[in-house]
PDB file of N, CA and C in Angstrom:
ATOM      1  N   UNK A   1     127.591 -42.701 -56.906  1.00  0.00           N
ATOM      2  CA  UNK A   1     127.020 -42.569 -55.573  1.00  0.00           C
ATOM      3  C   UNK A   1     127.767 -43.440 -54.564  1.00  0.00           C
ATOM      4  N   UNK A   2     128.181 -44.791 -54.841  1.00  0.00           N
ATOM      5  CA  UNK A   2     128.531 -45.569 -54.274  1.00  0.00           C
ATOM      6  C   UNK A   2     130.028 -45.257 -53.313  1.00  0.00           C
ATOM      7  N   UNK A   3     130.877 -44.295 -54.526  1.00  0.00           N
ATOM      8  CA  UNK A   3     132.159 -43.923 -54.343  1.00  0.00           C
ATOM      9  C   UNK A   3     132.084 -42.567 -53.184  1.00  0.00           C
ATOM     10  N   UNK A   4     130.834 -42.030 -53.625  1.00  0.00           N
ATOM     11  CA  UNK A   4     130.777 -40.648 -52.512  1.00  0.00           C
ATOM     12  C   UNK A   4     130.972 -41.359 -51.201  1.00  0.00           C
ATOM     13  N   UNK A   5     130.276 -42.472 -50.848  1.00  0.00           N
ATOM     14  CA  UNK A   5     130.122 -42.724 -49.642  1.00  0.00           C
ATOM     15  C   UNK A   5     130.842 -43.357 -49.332  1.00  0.00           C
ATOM     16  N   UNK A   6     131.805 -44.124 -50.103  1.00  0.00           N
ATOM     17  CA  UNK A   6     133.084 -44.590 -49.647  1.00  0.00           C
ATOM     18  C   UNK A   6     134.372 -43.727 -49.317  1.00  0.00           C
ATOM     19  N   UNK A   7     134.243 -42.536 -50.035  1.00  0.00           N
ATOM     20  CA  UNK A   7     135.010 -41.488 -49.705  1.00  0.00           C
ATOM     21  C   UNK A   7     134.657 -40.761 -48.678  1.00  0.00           C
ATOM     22  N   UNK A   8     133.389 -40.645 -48.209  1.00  0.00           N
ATOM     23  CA  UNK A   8     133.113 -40.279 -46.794  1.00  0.00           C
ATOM     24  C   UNK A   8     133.336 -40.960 -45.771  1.00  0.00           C
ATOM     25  N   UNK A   9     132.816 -41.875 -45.858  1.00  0.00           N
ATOM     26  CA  UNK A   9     133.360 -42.911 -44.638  1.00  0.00           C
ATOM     27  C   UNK A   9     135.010 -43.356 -44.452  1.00  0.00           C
ATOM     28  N   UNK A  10     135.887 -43.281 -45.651  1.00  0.00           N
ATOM     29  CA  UNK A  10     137.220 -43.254 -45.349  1.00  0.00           C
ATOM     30  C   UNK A  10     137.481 -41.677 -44.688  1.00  0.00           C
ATOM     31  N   UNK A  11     137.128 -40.500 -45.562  1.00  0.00           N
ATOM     32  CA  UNK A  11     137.379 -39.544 -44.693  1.00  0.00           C
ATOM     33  C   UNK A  11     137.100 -39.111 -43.304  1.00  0.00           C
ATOM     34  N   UNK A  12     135.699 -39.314 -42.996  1.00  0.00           N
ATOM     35  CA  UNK A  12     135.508 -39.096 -42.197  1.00  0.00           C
ATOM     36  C   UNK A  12     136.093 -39.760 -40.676  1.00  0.00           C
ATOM     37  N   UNK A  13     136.289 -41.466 -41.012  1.00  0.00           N
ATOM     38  CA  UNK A  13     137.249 -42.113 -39.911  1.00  0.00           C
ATOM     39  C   UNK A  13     138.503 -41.714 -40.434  1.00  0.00           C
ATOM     40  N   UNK A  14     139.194 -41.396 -41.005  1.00  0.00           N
ATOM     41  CA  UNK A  14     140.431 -40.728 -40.811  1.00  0.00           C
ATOM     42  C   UNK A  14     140.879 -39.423 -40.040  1.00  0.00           C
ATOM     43  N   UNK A  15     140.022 -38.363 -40.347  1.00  0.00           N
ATOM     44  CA  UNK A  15     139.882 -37.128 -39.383  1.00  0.00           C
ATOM     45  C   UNK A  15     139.294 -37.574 -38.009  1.00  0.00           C
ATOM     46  N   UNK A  16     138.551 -39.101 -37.831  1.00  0.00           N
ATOM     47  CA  UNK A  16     138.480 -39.179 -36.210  1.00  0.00           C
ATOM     48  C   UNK A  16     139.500 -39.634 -35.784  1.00  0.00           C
ATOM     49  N   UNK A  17     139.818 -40.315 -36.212  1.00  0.00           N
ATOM     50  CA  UNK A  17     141.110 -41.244 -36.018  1.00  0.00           C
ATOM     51  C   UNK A  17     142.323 -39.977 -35.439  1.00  0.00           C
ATOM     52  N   UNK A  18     142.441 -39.286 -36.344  1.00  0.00           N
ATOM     53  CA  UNK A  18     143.543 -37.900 -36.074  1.00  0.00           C
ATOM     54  C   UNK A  18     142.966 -37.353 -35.220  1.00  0.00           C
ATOM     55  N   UNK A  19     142.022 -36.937 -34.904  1.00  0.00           N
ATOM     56  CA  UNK A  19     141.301 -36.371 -33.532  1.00  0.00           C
ATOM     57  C   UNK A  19     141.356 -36.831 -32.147  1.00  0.00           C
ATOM     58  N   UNK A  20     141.087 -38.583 -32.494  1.00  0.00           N
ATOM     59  CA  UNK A  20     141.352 -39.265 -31.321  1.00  0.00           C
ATOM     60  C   UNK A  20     142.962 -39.431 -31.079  1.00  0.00           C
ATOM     61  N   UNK A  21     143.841 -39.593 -31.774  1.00  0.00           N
ATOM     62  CA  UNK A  21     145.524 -39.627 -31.525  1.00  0.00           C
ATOM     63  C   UNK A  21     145.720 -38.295 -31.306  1.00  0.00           C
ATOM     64  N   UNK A  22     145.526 -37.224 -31.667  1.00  0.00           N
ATOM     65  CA  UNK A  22     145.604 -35.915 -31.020  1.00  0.00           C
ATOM     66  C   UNK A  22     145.469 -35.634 -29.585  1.00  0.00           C
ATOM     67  N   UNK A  23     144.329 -36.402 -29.310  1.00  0.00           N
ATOM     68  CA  UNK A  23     143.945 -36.249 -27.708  1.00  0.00           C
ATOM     69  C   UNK A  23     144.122 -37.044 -26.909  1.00  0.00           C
ATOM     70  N   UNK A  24     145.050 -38.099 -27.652  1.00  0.00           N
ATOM     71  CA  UNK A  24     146.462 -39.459 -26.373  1.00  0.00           C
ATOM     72  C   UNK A  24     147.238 -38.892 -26.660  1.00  0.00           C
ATOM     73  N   UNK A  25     148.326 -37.929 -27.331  1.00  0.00           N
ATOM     74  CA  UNK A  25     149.209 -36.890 -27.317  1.00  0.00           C
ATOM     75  C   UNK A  25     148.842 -36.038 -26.542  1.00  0.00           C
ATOM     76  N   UNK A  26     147.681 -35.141 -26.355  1.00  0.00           N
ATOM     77  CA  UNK A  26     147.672 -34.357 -25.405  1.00  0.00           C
ATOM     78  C   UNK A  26     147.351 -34.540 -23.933  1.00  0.00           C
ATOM     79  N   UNK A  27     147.316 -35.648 -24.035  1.00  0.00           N
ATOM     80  CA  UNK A  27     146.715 -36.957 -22.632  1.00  0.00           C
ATOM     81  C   UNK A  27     148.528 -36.716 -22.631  1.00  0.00           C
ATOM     82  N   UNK A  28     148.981 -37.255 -22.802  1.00  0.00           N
ATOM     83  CA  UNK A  28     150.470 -37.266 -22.330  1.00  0.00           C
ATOM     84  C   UNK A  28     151.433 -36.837 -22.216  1.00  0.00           C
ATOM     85  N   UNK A  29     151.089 -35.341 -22.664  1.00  0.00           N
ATOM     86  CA  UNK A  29     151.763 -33.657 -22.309  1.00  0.00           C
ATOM     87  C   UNK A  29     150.936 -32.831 -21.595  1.00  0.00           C
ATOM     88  N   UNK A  30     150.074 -33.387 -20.698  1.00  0.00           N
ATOM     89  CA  UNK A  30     149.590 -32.786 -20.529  1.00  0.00           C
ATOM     90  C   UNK A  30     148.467 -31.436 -20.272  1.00  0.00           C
ATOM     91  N   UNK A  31     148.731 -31.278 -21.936  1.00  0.00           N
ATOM     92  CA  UNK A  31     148.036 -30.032 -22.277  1.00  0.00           C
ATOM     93  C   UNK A  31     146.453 -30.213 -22.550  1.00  0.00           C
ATOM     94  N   UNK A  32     145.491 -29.183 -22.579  1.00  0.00           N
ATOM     95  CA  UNK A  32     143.976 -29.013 -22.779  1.00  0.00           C
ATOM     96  C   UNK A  32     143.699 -29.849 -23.673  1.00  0.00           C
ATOM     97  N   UNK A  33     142.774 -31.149 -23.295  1.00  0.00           N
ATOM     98  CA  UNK A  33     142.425 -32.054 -23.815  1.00  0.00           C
ATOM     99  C   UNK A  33     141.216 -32.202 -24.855  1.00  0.00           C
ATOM    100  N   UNK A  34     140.837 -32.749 -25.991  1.00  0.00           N
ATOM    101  CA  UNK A  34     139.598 -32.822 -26.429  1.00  0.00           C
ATOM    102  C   UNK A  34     138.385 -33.270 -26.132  1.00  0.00           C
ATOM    103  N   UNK A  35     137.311 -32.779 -26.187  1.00  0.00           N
ATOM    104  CA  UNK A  35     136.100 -33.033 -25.315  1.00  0.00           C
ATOM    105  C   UNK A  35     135.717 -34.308 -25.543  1.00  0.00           C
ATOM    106  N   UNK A  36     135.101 -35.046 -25.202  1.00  0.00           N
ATOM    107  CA  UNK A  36     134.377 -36.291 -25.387  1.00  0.00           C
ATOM    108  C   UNK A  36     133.120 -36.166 -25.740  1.00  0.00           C
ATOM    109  N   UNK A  37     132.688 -35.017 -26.152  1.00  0.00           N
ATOM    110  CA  UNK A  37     131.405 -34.680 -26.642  1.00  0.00           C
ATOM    111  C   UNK A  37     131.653 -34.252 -28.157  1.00  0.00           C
ATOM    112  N   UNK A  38     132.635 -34.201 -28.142  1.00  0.00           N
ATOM    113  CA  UNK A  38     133.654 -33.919 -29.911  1.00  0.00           C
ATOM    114  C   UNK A  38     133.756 -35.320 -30.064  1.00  0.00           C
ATOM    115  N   UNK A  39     134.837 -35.974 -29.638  1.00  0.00           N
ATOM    116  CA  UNK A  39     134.567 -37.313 -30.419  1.00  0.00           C
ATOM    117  C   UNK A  39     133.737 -38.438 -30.091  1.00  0.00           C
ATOM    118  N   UNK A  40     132.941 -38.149 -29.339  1.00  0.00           N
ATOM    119  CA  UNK A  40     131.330 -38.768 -29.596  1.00  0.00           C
ATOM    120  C   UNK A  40     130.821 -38.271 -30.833  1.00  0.00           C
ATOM    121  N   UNK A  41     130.918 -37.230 -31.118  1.00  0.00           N
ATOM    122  CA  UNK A  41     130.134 -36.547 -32.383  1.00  0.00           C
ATOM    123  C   UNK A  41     130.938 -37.011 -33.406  1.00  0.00           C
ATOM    124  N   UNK A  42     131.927 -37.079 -33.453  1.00  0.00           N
ATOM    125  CA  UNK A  42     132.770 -37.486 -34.875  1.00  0.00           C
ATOM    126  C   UNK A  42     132.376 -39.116 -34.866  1.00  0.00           C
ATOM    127  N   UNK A  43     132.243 -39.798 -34.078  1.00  0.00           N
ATOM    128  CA  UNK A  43     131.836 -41.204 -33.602  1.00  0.00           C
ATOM    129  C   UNK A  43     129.870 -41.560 -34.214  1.00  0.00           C
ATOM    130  N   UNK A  44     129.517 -40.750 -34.190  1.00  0.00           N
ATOM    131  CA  UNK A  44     128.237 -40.565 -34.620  1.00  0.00           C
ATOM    132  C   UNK A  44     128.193 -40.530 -36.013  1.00  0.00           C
ATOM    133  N   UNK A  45     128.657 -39.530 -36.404  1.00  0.00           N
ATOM    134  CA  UNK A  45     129.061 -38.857 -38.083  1.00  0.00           C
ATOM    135  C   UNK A  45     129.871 -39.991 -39.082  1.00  0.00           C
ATOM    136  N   UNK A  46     129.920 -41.258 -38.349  1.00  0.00           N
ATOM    137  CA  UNK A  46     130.795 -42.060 -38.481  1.00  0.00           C
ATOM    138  C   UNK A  46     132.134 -42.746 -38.279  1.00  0.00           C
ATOM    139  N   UNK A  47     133.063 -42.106 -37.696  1.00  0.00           N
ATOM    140  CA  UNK A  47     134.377 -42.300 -37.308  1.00  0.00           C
ATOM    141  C   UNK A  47     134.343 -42.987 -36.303  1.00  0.00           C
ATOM    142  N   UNK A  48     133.447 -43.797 -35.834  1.00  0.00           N
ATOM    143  CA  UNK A  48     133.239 -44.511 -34.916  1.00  0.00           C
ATOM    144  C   UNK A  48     134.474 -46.091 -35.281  1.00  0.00           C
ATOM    145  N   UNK A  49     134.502 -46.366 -36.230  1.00  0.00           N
ATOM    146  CA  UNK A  49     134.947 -48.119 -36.886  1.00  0.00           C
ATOM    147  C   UNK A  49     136.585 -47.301 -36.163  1.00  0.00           C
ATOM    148  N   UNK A  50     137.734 -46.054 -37.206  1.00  0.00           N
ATOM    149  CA  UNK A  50     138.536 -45.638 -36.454  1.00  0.00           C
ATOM    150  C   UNK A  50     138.902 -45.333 -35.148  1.00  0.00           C
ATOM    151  N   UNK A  51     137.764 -45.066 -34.595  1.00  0.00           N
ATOM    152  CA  UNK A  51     138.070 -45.050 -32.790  1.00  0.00           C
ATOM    153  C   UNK A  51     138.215 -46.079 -32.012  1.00  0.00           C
ATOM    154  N   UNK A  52     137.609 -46.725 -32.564  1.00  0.00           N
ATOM    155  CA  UNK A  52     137.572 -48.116 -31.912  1.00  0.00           C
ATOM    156  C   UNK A  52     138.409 -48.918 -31.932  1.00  0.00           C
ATOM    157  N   UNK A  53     139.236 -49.035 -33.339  1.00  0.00           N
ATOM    158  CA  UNK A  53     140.401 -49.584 -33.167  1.00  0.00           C
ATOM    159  C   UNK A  53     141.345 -48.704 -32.622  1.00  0.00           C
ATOM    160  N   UNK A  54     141.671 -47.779 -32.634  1.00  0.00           N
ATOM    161  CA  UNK A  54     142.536 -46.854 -31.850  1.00  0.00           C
ATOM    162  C   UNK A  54     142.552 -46.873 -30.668  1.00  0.00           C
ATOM    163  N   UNK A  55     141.219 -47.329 -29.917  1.00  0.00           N
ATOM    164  CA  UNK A  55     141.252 -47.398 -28.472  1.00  0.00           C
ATOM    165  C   UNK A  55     142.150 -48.340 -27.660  1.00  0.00           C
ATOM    166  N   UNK A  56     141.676 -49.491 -28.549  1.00  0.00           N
ATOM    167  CA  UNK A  56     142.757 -50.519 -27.939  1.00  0.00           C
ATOM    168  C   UNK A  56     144.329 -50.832 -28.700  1.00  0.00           C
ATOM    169  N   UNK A  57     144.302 -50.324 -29.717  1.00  0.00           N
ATOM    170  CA  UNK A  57     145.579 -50.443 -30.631  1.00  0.00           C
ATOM    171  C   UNK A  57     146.949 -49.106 -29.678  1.00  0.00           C
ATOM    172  N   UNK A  58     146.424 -47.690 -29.600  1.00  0.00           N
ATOM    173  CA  UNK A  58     146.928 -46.725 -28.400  1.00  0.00           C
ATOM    174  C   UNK A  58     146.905 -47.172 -27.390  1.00  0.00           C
ATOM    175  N   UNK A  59     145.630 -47.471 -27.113  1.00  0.00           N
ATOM    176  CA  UNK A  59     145.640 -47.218 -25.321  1.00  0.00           C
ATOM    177  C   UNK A  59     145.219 -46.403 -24.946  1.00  0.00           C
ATOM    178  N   UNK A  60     143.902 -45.654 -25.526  1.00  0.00           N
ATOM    179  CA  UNK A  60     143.669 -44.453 -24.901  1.00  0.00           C
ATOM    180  C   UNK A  60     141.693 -44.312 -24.858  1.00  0.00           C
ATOM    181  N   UNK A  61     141.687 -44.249 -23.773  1.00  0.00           N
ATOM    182  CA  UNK A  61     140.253 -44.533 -23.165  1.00  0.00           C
ATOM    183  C   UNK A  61     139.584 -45.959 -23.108  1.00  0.00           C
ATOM    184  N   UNK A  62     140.278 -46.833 -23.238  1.00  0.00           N
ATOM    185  CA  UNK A  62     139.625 -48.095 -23.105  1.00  0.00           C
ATOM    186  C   UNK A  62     139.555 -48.403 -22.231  1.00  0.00           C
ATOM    187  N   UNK A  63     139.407 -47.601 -20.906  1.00  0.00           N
ATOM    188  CA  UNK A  63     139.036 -48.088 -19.478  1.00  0.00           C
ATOM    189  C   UNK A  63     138.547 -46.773 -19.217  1.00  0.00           C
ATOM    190  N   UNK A  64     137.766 -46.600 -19.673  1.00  0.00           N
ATOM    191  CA  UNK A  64     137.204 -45.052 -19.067  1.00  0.00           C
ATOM    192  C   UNK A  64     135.697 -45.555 -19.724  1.00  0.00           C
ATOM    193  N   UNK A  65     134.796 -46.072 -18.855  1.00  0.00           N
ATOM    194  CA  UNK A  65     133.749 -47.064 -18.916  1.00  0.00           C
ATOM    195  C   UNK A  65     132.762 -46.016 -19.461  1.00  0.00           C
ATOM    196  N   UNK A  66     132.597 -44.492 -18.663  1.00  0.00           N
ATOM    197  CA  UNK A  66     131.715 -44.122 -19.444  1.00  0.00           C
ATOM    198  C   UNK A  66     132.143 -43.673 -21.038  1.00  0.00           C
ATOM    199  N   UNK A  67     133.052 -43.517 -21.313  1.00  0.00           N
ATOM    200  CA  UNK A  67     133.795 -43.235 -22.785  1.00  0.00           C
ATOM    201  C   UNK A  67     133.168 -44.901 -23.321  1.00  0.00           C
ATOM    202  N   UNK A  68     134.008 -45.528 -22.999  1.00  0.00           N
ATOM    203  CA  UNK A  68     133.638 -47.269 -24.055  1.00  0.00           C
ATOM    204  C   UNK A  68     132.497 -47.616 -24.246  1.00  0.00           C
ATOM    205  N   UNK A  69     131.018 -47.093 -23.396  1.00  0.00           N
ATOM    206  CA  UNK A  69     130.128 -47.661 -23.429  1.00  0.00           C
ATOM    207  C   UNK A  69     129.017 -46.931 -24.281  1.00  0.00           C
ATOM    208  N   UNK A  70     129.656 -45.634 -24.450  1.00  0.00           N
ATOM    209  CA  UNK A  70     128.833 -44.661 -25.285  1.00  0.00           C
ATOM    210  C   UNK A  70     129.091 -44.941 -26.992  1.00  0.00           C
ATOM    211  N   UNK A  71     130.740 -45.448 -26.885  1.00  0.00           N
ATOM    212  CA  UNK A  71     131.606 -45.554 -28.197  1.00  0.00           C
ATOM    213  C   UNK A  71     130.823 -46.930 -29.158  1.00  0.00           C
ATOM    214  N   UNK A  72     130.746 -47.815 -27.810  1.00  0.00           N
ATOM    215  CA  UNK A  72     130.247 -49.567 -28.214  1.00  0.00           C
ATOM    216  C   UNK A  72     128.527 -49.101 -28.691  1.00  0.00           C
ATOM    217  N   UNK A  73     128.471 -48.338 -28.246  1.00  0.00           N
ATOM    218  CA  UNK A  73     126.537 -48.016 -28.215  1.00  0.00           C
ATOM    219  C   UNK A  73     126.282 -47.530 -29.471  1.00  0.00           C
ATOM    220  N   UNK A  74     127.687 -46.601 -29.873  1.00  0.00           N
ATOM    221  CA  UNK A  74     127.242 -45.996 -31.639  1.00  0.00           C
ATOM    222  C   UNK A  74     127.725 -47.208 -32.156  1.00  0.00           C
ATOM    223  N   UNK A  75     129.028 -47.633 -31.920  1.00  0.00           N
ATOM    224  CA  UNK A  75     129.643 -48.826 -33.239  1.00  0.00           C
ATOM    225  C   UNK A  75     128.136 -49.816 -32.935  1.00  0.00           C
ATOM    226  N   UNK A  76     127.686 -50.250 -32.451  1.00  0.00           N
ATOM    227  CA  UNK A  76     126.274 -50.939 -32.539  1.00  0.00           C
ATOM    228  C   UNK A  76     125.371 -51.112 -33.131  1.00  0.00           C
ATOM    229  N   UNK A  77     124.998 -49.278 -33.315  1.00  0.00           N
ATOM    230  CA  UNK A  77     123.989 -48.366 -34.159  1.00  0.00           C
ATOM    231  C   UNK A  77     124.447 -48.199 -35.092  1.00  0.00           C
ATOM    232  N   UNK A  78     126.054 -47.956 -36.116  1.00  0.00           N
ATOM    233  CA  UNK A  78     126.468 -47.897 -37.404  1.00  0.00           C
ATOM    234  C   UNK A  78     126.387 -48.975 -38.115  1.00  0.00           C
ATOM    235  N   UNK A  79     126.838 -50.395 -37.160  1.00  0.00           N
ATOM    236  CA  UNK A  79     126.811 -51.861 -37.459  1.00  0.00           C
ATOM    237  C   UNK A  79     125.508 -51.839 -37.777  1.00  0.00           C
ATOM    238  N   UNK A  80     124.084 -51.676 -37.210  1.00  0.00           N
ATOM    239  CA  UNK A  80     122.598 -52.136 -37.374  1.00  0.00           C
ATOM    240  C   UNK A  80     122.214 -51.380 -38.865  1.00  0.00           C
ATOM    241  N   UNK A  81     123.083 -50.022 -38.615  1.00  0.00           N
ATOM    242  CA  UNK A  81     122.478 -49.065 -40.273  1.00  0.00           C
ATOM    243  C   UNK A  81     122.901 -49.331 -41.434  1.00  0.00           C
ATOM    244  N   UNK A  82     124.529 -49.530 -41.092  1.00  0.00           N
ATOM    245  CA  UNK A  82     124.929 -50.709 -42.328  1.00  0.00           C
ATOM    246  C   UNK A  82     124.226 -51.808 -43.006  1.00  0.00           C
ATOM    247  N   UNK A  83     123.937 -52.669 -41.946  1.00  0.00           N
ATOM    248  CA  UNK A  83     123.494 -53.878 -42.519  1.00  0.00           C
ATOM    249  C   UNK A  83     122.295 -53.615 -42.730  1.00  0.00           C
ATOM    250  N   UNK A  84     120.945 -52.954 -42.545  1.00  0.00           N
ATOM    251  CA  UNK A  84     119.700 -52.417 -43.435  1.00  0.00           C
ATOM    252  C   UNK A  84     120.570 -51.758 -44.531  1.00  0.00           C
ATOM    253  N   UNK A  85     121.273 -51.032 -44.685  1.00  0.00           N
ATOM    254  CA  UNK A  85     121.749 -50.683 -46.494  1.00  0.00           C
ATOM    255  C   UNK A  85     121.933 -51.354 -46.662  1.00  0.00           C
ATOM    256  N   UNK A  86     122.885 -52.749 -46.586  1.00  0.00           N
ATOM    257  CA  UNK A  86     123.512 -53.371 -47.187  1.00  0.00           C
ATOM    258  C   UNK A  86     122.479 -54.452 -47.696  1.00  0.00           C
ATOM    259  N   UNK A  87     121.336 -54.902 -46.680  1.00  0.00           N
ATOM    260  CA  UNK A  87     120.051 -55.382 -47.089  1.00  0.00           C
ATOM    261  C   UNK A  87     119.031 -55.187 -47.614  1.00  0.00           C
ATOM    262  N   UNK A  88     118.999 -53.608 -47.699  1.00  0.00           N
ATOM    263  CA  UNK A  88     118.135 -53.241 -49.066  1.00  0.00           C
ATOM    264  C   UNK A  88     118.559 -53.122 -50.242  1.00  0.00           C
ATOM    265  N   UNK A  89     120.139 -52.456 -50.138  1.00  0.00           N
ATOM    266  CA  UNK A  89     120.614 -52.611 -51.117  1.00  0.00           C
ATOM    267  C   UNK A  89     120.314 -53.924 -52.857  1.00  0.00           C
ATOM    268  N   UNK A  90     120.587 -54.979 -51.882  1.00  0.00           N
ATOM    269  CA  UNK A  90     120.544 -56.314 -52.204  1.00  0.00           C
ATOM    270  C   UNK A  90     119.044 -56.601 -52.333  1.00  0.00           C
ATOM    271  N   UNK A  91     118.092 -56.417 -51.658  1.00  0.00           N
ATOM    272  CA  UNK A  91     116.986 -56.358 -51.980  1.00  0.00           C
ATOM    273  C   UNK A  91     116.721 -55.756 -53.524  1.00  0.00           C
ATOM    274  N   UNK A  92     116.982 -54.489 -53.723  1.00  0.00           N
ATOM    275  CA  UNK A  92     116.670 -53.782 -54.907  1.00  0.00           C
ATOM    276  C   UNK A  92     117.611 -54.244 -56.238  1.00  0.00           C
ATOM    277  N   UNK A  93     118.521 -55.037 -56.158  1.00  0.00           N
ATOM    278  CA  UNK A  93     119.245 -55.289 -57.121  1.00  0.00           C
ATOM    279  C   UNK A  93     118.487 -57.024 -57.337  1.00  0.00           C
ATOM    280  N   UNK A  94     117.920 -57.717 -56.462  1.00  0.00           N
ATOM    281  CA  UNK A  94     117.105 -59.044 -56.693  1.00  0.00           C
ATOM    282  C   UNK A  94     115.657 -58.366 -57.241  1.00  0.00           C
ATOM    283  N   UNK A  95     115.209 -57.207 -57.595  1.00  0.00           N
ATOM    284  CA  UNK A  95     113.847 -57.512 -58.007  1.00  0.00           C
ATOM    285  C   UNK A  95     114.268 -57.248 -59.665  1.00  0.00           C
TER     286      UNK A  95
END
């Protein structure tokens, strides 16, 4: 069980990660850009930890206040859900 979810959470920030560098490539050709309602959602689903470093590691939306503040608002909410697993977790292995 443990491994499923480590394999999700690597996958899943990897395909955001490629989603979000997809759309600072297309930020800089110009061409039809990806929605921010797409990678909000991939940001939700988890790929949030990958975006985040990508933001400031690229350069791409880290001044676009309503983008950062929606992004900081999930990494917040993944950080708070983590640490209840990670505290029950530990709970159930002390009884």
């Amino acid at each position: 069980m443990n491994n499923l979810v480590g394999i999700y959470f690597l996958s899943i920030n990897l395909l955001s990660g490629i989603v979000f560098f997809i759309d600072k490539r297309k930020a800089i050709n110009g061409s039809r850009r990806i929605s921010e309602f797409t990678l909000h959602l991939l940001e939700l689903f988890g790929g949030v930890f990958a975006n985040v470093v990508l933001m400031y590691a690229i350069r791409h939306k880290n001044r676009k206040f309503s983008y950062w503040i929606w992004t900081w608002v999930i990494m917040i909410g993944w950080i708070m859900i983590l640490g209840l697993l990670i505290q029950n977790y530990f709970t159930i292995i002390n009884l």
